[in-house]
Protein backbone atom coordinates (compact mmCIF):
# COMPACT_ATOMS: atom_id res chain seq x y z
CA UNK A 1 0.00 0.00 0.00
CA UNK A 2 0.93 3.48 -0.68
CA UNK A 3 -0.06 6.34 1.76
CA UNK A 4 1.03 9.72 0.50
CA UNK A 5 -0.13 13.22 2.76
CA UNK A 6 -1.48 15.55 -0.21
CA UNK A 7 -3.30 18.82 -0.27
CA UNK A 8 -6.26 18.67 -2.21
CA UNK A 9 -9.22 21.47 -2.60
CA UNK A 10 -7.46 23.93 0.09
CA UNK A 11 -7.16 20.76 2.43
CA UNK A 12 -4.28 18.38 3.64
CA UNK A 13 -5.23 15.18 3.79
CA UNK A 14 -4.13 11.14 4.23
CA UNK A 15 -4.34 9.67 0.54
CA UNK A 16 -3.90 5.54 -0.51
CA UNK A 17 -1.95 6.46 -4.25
CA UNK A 18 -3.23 3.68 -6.97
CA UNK A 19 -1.96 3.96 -10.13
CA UNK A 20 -2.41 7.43 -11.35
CA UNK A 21 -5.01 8.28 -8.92
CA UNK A 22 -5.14 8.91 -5.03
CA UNK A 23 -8.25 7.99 -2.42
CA UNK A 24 -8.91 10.05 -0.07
CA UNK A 25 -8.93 8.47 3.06
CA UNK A 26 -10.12 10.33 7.21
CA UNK A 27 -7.48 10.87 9.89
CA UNK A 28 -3.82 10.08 9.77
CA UNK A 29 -1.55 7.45 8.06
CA UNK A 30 -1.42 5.26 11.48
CA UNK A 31 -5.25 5.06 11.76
CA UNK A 32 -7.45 2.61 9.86
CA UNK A 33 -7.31 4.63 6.53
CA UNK A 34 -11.33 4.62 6.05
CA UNK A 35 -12.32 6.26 2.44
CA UNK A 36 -14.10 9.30 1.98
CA UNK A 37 -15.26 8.40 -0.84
CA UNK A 38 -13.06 10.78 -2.58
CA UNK A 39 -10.61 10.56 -5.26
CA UNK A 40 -9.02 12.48 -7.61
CA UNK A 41 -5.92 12.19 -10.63
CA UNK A 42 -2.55 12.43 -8.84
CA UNK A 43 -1.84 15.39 -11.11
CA UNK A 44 -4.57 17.17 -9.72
CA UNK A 45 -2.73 16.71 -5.77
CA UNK A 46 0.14 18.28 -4.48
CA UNK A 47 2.35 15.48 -2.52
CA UNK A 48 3.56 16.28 0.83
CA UNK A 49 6.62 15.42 3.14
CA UNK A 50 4.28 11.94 4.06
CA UNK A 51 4.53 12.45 7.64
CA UNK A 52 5.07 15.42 10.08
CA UNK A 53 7.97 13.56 12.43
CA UNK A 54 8.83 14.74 16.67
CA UNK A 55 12.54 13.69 15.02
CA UNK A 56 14.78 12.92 12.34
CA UNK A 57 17.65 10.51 13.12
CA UNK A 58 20.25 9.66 10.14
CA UNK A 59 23.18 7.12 10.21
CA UNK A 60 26.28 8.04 8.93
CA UNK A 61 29.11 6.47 7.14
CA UNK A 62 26.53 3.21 6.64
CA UNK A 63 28.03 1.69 3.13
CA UNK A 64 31.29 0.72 2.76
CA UNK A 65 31.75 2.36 -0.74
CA UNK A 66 30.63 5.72 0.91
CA UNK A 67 33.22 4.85 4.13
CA UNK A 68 36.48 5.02 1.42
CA UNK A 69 39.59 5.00 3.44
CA UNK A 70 37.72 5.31 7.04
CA UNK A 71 37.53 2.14 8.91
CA UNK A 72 33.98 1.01 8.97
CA UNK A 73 32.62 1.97 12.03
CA UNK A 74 31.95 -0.47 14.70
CA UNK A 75 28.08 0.16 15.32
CA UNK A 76 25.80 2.37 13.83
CA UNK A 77 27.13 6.11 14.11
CA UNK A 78 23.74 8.08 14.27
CA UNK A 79 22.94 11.81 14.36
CA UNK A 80 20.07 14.23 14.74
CA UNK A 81 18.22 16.53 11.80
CA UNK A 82 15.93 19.41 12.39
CA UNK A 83 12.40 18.77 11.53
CA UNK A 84 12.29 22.09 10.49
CA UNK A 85 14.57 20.84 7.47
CA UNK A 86 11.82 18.68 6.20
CA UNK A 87 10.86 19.38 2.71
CA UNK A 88 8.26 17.50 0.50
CA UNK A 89 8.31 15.92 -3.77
CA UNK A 90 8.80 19.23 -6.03
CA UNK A 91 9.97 21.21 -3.32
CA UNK A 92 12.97 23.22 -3.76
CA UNK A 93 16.26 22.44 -2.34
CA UNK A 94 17.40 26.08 -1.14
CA UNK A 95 21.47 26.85 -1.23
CA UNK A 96 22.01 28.78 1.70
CA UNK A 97 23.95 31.96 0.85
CA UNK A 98 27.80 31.38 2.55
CA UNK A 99 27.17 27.27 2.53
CA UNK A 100 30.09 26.19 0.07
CA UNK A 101 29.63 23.16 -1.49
CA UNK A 102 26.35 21.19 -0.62
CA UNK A 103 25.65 17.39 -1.49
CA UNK A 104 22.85 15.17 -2.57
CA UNK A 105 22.61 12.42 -0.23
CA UNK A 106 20.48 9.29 -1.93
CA UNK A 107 18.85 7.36 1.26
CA UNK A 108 16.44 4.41 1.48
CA UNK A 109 14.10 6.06 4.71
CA UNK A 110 12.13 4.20 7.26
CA UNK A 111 8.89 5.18 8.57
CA UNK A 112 8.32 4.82 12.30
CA UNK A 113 4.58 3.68 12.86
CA UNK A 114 4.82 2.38 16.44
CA UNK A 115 6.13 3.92 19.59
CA UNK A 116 9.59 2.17 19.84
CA UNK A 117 11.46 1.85 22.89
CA UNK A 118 14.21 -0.89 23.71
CA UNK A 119 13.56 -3.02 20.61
CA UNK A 120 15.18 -6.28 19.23
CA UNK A 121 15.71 -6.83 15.48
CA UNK A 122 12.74 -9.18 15.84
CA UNK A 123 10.63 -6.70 16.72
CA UNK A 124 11.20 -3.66 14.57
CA UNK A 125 9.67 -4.66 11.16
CA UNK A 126 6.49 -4.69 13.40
CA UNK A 127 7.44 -0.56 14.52
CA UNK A 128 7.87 0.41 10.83
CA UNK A 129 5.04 1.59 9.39
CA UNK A 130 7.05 1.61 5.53
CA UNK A 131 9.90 2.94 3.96
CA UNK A 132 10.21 6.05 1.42
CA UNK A 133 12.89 8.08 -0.29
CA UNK A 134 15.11 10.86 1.60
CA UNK A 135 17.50 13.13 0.44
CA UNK A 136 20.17 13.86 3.25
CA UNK A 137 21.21 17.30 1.78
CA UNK A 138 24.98 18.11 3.43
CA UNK A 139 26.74 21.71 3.43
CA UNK A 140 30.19 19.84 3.17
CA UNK A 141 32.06 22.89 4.14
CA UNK A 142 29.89 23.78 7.39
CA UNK A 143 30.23 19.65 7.88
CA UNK A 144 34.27 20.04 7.97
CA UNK A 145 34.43 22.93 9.53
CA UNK A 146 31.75 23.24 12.52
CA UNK A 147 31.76 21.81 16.02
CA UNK A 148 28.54 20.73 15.21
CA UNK A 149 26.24 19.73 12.32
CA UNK A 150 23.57 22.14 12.95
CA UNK A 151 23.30 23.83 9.92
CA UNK A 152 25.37 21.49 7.75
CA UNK A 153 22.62 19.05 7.92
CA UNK A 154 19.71 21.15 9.11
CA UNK A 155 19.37 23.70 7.21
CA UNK A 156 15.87 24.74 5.80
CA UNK A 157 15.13 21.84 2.86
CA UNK A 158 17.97 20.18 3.81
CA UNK A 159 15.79 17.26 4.26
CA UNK A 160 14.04 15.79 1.35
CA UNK A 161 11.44 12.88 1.60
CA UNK A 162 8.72 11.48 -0.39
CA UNK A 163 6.71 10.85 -2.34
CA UNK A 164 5.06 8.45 -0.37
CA UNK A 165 5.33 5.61 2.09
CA UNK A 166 5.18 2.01 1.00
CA UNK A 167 4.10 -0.69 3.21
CA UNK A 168 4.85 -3.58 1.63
CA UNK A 169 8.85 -3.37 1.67
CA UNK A 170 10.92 -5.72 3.42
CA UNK A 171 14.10 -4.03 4.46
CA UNK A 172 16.43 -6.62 3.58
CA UNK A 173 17.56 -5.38 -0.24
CA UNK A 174 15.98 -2.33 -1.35
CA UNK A 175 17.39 -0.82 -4.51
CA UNK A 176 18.66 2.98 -4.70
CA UNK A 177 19.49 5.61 -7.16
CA UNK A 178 20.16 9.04 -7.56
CA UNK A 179 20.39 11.49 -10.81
CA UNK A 180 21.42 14.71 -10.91
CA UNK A 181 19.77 16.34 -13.91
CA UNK A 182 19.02 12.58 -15.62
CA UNK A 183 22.43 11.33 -15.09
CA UNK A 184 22.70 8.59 -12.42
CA UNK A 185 25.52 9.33 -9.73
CA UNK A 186 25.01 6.82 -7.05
CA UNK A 187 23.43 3.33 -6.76
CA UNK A 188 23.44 0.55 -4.05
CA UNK A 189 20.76 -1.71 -2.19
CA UNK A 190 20.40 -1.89 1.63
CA UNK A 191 22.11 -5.31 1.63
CA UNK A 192 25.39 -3.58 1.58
CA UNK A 193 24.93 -1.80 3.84
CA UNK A 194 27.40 -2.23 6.95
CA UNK A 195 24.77 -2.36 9.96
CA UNK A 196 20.69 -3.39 8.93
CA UNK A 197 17.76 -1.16 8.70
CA UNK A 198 16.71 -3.44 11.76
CA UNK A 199 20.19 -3.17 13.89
CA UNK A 200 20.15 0.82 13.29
CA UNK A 201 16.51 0.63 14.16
CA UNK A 202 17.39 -1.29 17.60
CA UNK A 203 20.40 1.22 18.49
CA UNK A 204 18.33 4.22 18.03
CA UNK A 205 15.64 2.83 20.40
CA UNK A 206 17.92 1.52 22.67
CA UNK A 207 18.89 5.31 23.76
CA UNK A 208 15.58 7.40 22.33
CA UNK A 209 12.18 6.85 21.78
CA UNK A 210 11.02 6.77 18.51
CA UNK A 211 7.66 8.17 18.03
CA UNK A 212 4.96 6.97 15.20
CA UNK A 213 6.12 9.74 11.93
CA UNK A 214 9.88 9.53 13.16
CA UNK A 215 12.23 9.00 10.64
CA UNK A 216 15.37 6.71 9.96
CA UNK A 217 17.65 7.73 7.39
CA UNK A 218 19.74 4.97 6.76
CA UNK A 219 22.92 5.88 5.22
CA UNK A 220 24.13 6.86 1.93
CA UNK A 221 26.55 4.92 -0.64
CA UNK A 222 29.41 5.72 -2.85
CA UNK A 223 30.70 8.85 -3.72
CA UNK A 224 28.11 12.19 -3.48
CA UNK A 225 27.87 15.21 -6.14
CA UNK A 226 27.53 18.71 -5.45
CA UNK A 227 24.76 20.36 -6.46
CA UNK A 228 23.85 23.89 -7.77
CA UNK A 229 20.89 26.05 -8.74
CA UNK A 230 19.20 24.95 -11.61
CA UNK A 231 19.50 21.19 -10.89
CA UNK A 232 16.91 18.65 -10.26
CA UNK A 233 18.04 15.92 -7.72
CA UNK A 234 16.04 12.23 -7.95
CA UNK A 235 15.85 9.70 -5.82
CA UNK A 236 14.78 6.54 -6.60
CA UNK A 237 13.91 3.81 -4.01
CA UNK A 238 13.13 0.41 -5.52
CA UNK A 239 9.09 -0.38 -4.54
CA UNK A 240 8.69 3.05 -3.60
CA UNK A 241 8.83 5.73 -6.34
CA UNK A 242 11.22 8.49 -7.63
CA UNK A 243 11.34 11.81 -5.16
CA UNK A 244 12.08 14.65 -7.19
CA UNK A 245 13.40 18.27 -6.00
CA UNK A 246 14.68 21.34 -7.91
CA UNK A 247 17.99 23.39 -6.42
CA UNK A 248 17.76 26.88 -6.21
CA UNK A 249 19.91 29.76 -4.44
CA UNK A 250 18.58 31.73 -2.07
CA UNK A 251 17.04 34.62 -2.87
């Protein structure tokens, strides 16, 4: 199943995507996703960021082709993203004046539809409502050269996600892509990546509680691209869809 957040006649609503058209369903994405009886073409809707998370946590340095000379870290290295970074499909990617170079970052991104505290791996698929595509935008300079990440990784649309959440993933190999302006620049599936969906999943709970619309970003492979104005970043999760943002400078 698909469940996409869309705004529709003036109101945002909870959406089951078929094919080229989208239901309109009441409450949430957690709830029991009764239809309204409404539908309408997916052209007609403007996709949302599919959930409105407390958090965003991301794992770093998660594929060994992204890891190049480091030694591949022991357990899951995770760190915090501003919510307030959270963009939606079609949403611009803003270049914050002063940021140096920024990077796409191509990520397969769980869904957290349980409240998860203290889990084991056998537990988690169970706590993940679905999976969807992210975009882990990175000021690389601000990265390098600050104390902190704060604005190298939470800057305003430095977080990308969408279009929608699928349900019906299994986390175990889960193709990715990116293209910058139609040309692909990274690919990978989530079995190589150094520590599971599930065991990043478990390590996060074990010191945090994960709350139903957090989000896992999961890591990102091989070698990243800077991006300017005037580009259009994909990213392409295998079950789920293509999430597609412009770059622009800001103004």
């Amino acid at each position: 199943m698909r469940i996409a957040r869309v705004r529709y006649l003036g109101r945002t609503s909870t959406a089951i995507v078929r094919g080229r058209s989208v239901h309109l369903v009441r409450g949430g994405p957690f709830g029991r996703l009764d239809p309204t009886g409404e539908r309408a073409a997916l052209s007609k809707v403007q996709l949302l960021a599919p959930v409105r998370p407390s958090k965003i946590v991301a794992i770093g340095v998660n594929y060994r082709s992204h890891a190049g000379e480091r030694a591949a870290p022991s357990e899951p290295q995770a760190f915090l993203k501003a919510p307030s970074s959270l963009i939606g499909p079609g949403e611009a990617i803003v270049l914050p004046e002063g940021a140096g170079r920024v990077d796409e970052e191509a990520e397969v991104v769980a869904v957290i539809g349980r409240r998860a505290r203290h889990l084991s791996e056998a537990e988690v698929d169970a706590h993940v409502l679905g999976y969807t595509c992210g975009n882990d935008v990175s000021g690389r300079d601000w990265q390098r050269d600050d104390l902190q990440w704060w604005r190298a990784k939470s800057s305003d649309t430095f977080t990308a996600v969408g279009p929608w959440i699928e349900t019906g993933l299994g986390p175990e190999r889960i193709g990715l892509q990116c293209r910058v302006n139609g040309k692909r620049v990274q690919r990978a599936h989530t079995g190589q990546l150094i520590h599971s969906i599930r065991k990043c999943i478990v390590h996060i709970s074990r010191a945090m509680t994960l709350e139903r619309g957090d989000l896992v970003f999961t890591g990102t492979p091989g070698v990243t691209v800077e991006i300017h104005a005037g580009d259009v970043v994909e990213v392409e999760v295998e079950g789920v869809g293509v999430l597609s943002n412009p770059v622009a400078a800001a103004v």
